[in-house]
Protein backbone atom coordinates (compact mmCIF):
# COMPACT_ATOMS: atom_id res chain seq x y z
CA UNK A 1 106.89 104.17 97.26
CA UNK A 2 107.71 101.04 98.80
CA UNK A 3 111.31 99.80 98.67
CA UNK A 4 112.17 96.54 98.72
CA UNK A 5 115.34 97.15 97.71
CA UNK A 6 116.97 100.75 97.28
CA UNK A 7 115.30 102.93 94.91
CA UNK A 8 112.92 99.82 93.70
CA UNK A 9 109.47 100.47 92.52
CA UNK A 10 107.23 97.63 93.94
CA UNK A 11 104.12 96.75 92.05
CA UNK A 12 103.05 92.99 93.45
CA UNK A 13 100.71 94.50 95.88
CA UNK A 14 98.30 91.48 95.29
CA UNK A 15 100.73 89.60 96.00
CA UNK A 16 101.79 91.23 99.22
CA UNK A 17 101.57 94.49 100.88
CA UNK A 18 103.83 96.82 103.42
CA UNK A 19 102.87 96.66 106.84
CA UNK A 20 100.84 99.92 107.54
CA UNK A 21 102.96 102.05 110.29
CA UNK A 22 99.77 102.65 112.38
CA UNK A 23 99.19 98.64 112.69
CA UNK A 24 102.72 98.34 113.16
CA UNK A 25 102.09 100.85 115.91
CA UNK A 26 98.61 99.02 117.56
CA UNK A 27 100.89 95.19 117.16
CA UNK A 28 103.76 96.82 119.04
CA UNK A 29 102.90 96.20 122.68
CA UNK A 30 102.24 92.95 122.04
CA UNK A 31 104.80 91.68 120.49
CA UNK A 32 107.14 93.03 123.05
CA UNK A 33 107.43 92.05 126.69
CA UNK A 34 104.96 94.62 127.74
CA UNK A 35 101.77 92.80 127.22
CA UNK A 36 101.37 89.03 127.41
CA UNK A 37 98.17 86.74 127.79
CA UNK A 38 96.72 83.55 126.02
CA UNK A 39 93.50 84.93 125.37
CA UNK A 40 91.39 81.50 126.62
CA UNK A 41 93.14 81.97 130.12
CA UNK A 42 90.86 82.99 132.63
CA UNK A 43 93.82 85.54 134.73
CA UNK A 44 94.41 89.38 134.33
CA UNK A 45 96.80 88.71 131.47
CA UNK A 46 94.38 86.21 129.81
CA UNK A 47 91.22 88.54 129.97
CA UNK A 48 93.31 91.77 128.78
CA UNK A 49 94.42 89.45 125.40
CA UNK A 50 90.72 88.36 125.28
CA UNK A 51 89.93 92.40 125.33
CA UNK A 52 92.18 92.90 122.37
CA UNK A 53 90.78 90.18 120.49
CA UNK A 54 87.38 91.00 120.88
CA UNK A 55 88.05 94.92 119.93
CA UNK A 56 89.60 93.19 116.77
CA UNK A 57 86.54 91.53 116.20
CA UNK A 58 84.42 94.54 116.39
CA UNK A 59 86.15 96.58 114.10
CA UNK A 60 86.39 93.38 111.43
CA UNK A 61 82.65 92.87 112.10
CA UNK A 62 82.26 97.02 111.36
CA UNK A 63 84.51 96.81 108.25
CA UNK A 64 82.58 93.98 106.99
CA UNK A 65 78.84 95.13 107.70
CA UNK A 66 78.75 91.47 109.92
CA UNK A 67 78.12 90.85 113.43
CA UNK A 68 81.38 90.24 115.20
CA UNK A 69 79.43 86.52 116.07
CA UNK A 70 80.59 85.79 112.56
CA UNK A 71 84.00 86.82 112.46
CA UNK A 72 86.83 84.16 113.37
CA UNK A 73 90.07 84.71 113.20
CA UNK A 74 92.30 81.91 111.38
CA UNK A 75 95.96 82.15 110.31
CA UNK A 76 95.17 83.27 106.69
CA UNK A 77 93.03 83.36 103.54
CA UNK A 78 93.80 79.52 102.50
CA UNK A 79 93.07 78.51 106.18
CA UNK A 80 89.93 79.97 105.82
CA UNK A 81 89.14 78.74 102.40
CA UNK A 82 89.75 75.32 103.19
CA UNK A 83 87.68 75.41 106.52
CA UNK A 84 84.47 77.09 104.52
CA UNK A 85 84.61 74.50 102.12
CA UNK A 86 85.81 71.33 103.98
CA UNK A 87 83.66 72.18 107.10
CA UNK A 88 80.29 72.70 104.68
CA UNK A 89 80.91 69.11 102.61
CA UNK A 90 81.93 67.22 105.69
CA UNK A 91 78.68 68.88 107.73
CA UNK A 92 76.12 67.09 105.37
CA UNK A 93 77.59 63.18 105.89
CA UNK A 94 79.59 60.96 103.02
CA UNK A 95 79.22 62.74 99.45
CA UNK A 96 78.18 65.64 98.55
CA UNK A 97 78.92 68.25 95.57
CA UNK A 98 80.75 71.66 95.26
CA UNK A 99 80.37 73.95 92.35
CA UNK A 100 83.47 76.24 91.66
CA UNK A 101 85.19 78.10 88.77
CA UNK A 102 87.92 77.35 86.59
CA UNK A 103 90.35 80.80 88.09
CA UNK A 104 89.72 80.34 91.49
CA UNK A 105 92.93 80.61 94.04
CA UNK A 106 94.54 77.16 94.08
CA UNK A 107 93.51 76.88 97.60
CA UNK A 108 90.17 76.65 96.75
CA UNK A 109 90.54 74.50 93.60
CA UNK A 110 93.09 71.80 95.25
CA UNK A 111 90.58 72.11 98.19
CA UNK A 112 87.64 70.74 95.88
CA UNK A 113 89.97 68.27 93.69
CA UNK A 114 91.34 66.50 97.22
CA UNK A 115 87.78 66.18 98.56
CA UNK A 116 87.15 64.81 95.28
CA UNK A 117 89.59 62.28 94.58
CA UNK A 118 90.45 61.28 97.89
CA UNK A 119 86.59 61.45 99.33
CA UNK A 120 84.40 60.93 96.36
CA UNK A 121 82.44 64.12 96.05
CA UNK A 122 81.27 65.10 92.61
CA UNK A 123 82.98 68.96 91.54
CA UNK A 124 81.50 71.02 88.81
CA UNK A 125 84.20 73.37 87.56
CA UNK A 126 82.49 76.11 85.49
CA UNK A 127 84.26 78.26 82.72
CA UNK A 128 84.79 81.52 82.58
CA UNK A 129 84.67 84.07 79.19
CA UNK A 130 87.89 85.62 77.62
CA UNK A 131 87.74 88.71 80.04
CA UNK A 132 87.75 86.37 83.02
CA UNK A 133 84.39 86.23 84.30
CA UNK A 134 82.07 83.17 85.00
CA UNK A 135 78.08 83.42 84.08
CA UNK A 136 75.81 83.43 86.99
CA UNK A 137 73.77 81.21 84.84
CA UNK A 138 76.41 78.42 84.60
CA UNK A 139 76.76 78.60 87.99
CA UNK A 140 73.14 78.03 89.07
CA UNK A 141 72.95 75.97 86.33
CA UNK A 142 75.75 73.34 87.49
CA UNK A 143 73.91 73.48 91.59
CA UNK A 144 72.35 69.68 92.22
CA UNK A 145 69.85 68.47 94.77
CA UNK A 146 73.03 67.79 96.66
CA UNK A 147 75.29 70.56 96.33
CA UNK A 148 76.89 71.43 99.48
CA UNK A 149 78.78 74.69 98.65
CA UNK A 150 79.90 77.07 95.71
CA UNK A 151 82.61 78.53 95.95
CA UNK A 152 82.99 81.97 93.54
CA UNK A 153 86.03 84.50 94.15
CA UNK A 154 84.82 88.21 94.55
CA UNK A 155 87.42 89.28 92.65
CA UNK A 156 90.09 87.26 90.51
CA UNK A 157 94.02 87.60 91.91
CA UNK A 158 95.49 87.74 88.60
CA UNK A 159 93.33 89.07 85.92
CA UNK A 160 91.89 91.64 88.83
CA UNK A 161 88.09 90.92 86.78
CA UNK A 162 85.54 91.28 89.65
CA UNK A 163 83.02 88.65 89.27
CA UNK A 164 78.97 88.83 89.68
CA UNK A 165 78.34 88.10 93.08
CA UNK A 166 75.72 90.76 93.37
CA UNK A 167 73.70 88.47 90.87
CA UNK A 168 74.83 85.17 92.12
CA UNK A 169 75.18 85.53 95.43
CA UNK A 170 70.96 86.60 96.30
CA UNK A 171 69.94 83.89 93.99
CA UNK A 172 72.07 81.02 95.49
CA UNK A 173 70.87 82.42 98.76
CA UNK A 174 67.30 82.29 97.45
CA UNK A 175 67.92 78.65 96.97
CA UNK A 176 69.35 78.04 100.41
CA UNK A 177 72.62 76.84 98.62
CA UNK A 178 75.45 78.11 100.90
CA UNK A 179 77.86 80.29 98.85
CA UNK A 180 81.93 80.90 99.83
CA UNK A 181 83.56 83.76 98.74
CA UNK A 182 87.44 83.84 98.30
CA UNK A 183 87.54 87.60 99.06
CA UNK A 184 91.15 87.90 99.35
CA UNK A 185 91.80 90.18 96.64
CA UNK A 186 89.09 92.58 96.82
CA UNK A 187 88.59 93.37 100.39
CA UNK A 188 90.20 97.28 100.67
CA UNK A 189 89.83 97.42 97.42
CA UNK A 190 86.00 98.03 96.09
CA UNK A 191 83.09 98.01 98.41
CA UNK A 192 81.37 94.39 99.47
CA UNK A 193 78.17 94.78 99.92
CA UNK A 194 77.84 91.70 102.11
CA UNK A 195 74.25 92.42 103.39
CA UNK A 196 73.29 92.10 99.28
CA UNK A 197 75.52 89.58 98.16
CA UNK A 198 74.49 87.00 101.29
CA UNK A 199 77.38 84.96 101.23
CA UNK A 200 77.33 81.61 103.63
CA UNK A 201 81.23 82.01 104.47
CA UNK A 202 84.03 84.43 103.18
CA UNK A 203 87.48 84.45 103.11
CA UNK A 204 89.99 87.12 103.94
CA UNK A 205 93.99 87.22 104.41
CA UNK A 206 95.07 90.44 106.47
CA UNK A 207 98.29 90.64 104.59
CA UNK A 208 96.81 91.91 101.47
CA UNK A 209 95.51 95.10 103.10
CA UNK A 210 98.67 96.33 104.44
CA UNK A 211 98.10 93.37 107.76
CA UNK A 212 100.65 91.01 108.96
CA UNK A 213 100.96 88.07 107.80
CA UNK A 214 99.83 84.88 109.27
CA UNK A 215 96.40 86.13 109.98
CA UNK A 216 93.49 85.98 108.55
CA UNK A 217 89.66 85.91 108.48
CA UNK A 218 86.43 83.21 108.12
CA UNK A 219 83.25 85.02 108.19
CA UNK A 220 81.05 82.50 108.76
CA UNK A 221 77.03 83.01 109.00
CA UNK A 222 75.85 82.76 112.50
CA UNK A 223 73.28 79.81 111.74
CA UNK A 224 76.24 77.65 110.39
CA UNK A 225 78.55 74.95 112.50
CA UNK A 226 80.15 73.32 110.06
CA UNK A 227 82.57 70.49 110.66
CA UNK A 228 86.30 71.42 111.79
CA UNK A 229 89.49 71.07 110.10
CA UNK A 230 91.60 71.60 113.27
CA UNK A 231 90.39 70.06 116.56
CA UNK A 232 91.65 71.15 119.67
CA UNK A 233 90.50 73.47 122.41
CA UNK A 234 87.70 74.95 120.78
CA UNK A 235 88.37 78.12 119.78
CA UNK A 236 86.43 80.54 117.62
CA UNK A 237 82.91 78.85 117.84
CA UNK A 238 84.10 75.41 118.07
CA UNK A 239 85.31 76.14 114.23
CA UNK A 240 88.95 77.37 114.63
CA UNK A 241 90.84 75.34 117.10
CA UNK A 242 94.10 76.83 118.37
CA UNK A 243 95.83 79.39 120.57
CA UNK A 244 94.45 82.94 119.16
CA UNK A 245 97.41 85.23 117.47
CA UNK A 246 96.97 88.20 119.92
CA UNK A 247 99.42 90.09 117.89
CA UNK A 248 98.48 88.94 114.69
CA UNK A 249 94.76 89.72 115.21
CA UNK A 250 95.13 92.97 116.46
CA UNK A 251 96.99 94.23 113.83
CA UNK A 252 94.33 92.84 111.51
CA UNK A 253 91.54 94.36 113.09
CA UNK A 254 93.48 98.12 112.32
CA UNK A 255 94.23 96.77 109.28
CA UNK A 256 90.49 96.11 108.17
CA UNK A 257 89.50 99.64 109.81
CA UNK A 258 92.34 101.18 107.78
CA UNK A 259 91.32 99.42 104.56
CA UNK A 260 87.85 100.74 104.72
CA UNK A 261 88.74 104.42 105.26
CA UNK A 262 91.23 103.98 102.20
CA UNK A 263 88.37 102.68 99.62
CA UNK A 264 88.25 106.36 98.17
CA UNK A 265 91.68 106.42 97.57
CA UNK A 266 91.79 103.12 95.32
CA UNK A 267 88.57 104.45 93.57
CA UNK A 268 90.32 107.59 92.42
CA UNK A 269 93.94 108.06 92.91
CA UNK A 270 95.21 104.29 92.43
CA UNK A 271 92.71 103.94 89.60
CA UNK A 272 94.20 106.72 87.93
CA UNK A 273 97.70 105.77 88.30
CA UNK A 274 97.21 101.98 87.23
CA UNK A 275 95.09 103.84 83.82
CA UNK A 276 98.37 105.97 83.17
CA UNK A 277 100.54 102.62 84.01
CA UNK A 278 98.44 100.67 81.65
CA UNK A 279 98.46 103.16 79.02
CA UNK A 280 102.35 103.15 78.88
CA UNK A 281 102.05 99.06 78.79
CA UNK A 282 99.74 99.08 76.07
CA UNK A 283 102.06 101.35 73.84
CA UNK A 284 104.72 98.90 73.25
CA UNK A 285 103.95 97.00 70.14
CA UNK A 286 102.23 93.88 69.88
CA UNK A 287 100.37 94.31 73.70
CA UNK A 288 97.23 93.26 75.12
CA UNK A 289 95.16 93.93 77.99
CA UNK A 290 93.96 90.66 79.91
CA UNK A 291 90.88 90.41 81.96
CA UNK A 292 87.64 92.97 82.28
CA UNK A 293 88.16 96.27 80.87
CA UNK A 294 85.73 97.62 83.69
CA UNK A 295 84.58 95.24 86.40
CA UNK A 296 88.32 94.74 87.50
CA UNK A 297 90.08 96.09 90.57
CA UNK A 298 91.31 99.55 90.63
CA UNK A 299 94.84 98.53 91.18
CA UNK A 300 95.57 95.67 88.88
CA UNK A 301 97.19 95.79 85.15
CA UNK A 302 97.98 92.57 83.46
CA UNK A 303 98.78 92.68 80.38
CA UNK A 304 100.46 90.47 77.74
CA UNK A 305 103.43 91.12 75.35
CA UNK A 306 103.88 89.04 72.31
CA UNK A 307 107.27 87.57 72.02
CA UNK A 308 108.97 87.91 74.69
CA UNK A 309 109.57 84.81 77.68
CA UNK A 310 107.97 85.73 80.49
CA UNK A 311 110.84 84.65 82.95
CA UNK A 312 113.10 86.46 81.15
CA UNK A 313 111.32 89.98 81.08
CA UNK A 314 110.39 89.36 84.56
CA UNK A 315 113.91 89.17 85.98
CA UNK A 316 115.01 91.97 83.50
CA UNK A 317 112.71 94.06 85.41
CA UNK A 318 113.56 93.21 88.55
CA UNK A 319 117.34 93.59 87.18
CA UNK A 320 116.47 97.24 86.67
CA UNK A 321 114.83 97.68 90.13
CA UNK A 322 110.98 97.08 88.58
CA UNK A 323 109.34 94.62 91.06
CA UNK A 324 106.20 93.06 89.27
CA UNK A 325 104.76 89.06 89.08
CA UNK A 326 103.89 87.05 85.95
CA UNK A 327 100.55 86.11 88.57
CA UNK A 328 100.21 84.09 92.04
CA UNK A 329 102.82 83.98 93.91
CA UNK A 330 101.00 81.23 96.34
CA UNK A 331 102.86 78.45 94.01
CA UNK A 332 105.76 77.95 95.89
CA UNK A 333 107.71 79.77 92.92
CA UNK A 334 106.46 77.30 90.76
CA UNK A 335 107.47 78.19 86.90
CA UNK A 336 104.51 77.25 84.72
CA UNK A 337 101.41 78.48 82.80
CA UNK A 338 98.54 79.78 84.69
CA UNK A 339 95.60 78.30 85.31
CA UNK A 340 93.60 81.20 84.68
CA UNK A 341 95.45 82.25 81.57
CA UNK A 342 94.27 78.82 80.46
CA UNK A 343 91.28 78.98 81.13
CA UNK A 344 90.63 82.22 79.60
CA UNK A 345 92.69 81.48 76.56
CA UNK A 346 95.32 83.58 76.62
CA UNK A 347 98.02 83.76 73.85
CA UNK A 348 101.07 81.45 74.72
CA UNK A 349 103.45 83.17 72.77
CA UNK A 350 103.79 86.10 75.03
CA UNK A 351 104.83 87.20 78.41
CA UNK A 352 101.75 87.80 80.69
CA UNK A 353 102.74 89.98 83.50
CA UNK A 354 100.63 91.39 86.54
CA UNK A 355 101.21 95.18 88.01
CA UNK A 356 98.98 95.66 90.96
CA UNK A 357 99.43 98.98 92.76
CA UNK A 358 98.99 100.71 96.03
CA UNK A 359 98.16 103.93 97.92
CA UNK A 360 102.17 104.21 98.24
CA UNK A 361 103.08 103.90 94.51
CA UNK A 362 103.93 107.40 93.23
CA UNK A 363 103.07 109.13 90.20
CA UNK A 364 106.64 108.60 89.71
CA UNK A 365 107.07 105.12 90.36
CA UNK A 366 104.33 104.74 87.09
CA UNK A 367 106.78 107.19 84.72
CA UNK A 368 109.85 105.45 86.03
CA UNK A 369 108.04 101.87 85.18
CA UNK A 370 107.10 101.78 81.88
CA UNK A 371 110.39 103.10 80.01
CA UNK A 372 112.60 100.19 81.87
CA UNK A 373 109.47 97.75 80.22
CA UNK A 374 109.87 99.06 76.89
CA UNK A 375 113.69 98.95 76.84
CA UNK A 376 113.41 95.49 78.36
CA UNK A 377 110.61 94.01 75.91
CA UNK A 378 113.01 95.54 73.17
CA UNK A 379 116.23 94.10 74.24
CA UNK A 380 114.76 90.53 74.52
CA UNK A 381 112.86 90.71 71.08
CA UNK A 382 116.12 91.68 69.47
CA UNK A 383 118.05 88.75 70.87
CA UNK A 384 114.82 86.58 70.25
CA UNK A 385 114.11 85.16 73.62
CA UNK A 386 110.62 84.43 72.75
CA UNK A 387 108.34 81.97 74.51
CA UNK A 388 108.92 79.94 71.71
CA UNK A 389 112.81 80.17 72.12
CA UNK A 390 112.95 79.59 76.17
C-alpha cells in the first residue's frame, strides 16, 4: 500500500505514482555530491554524466522496441506532446492540418486549438462512442492532402479505454501521414507493440511508471527533424534544447526497465484486484461503469454514481483516508465537467469518479475501499447533496 497519509489507501495511480525504491536507489548518487557532470561537457565529470545518459537511453530504447537514436529525453509527457505536434506543423511551412480526438490529454488538445487560433491551421476533432473509443475510420476519414499530424492517445487517462492504434496506426503509416501517440497512460501498463503500430512520435512521462517527476520521453522516428520548441544548445538531436536532467533521466531509464518486467503483474494481479474493486462499486445502487468493458487498462475503474456531487463524495473519501480523483489531475485543480465525460455523454446527475491501481495496492486496500464508498454515497443521498443540489 502506498501511504500518503497514515493508514490511507491511494488509488490515483494515473494520476501519479510512488517512486520505485530501486530508482530511488540508481538516482541516489547523483543527486548527492558524489557524482556531478553536465553531460555536453567534454571533462571526466561531463563524459561520466554523458555515460549515464546514454545507458538511460539504451534501456528506454530496449523497453520500447526503438533504437536509442529515437529516444530523447524531455522534462515530461506534455513537453513531449507539444514538441511532436508543434515541431511536425511548423516543419511543413505556414498552414497545415492536425487530426485529433475529442478525449485526448489537454496538452494535446490546447496544443492543436493554440496552433489553430493563434496560427491558422485547420483541426479536425473526431468523436468518440459511449465506451470512449474513436473509429479508425473517422480518423482516416478526417486526414487531408495537407494533414501534418494525428494525434490519437494509446490509451485514455480517465476512462482507461485503450484505443485502436493497432488498426490506425499501419494504415496512417501506409499513407505516410505521421501519427503521435500520447502514451502516457499505457506505457507499464499493456504491451506497445511499437514495431506494428508505426507511430511517427510518442509521448511518455516517467512519473506514471513509478519515475520521478520532471522527466520524460519523445520517441521520435529517426528520419524526422522536426522544428524545435526550445532553442538553445542543441541537445537531443537538435530537437530538445537544454541542460540534460542527469538525475532525472537515470531514474527514468530504471523506471522504463522496471515497468516492462512488471507488465505480468498488471495483466493478472492488478487486473484482478481493480475486477473485485469494481464489483464492490457497481453494487451500490444506481452505478455505472464508464468507458470499455474490455479494451481498457488493467488498473483503471471509473465509474459513475447517480445522485451524489462529485466534490462532495470525493472529499468524503479522502475524509475517511480513501484517496481517489473525479479524472485529470493536469487541470491545475480546476473544478468542472470533463471533457471526456462530455464527449462520451455521460450522465450529469452523478458523481464520476476514477480508481486506478497499482502493483502496491493490497487485496486489502480493495475490501477496505468500497465499504467507506457505500457509507459515503449513502450519507450524501440522505442529506440530498446531489449534482443537482451543489
Amino acid at each position: 500500500m502506498m501511504s500518503t497519509t497514515p493508514d490511507a489507501v491511494y488509488l490515483d495511480h494515473a494520476a501519479t505514482t510512488p517512486l520505485a525504491a530501486e530508482v530511488a536507489e540508481a538516482m541516489a548518487p547523483w543527486i548527492t555530491a558524489g557524482a556531478v557532470g553536465n553531460a555536453s561537457s567534454l571533462h571526466t565529470a561531463g563524459r561520466r554524466a554523458r555515460a549515464a545518459v546514454e545507458d538511460a537511453r539504451d534501456r528506454v530504447a530496449v523497453a520500447l522496441g526503438v533504437t536509442p537514436l529515437e529516444v530523447l529525453f524531455t522534462s515530461g509527457g506534455t513537453e513531449a506532446d507539444n514538441q511532436a505536434i508543434k515541431g511536425l506543423v511548423w516543419s511543413g511551412g505556414p498552414g497545415g492540418h492536425v487530426v485529433t480526438t475529442a478525449i485526448e490529454h489537454h496538452a494535446v488538445l490546447e496544443t492543436v486549438e493554440w496552433l489553430r487560433d493563434h496560427q491558422g491551421i485547420k483541426a479536425t476533432v473526431v468523436g468518440v462512442d459511449p465506451d470512449g473509443t474513436v473509429d479508425p475510420d473517422e480518423v482516416l476519414a478526417a486526414v487531408q492532402p495537407d494533414t501534418r499530424v494525428v494525434s490519437v492517445m494509446a490509451a485514455n487517462n480517465e476512462l482507461g479505454t485503450i484505443q485502436p492504434i493497432d488498426v490506425l496506426g499501419p494504415a496512417l503509416a501506409d499513407r505516410g501521414v505521421p501519427l503521435h501517440i500520447d502514451a502516457v497512460q499505457a506505457f507499464g501498463k499493456v504491451p506497445m507493440p511499437l514495431e506494428e503500430w508505426r507511430p511517427a512520435a510518442l509521448a511518455l512521462s516517467a512519473h506514471k511508471f513509478n519515475g520521478p517527476t520532471g522527466v520524460g520521453v519523445l520517441v521520435l522516428r529517426r528520419d524526422l527533424q522536426p522544428h524545435p520548441v526550445l532553442h538553445g544548445g542543441g541537445q537531443e538531436r537538435g530537437v530538445r534544447s537544454g541542460t540534460l536532467n542527469v538525475a532525472g533521466i537515470v531514474g527514468l531509464g530504471a523506471a522504463a526497465e522496471r515497468a516492462v518486467a512488471h507488465l505480468d503483474t498488471f495483466g493478472t494481479v492488478v487486473r484482478a484486484r481493480r475486477d473485485a474493486l469494481l464489483e464492490g462499486l457497481l453494487a451500490i445502487d444506481d452505478t455505472t461503469h464508464n468507458g470499455h468493458p474490455g479494451r481498457r487498462l488493467p488498473h483503471n475503474a471509473h465509474v459513475g454514481i447517480g445522485g451524489v456531487d462529485a466534490e462532495a463524495l470525493l472529499m468524503g473519501l479522502d475524509r475517511a483516508g480513501i484517496q481517489c480523483s473525479t479524472g485529470s489531475a493536469c487541470q491545475s485543480g480546476a473544478a468542472q465537467r470533463s471533457h471526456v465525460l462530455d464527449a462520451i455523454g455521460a450522465r450529469e446527475d452523478a458523481a464520476h469518479l476514477r480508481f486506478t491501481l497499482g502493483p502496491e495496492t493490497t487485496d486489502d486496500d480493495v475490501a477496505r475501499t468500497i465499504t467507506p464508498v457505500t457509507d459515503a454515497v449513502a450519507r450524501l443521498r440522505a442529506g440530498g447533496t446531489s449534482n443537482g443540489d451543489s
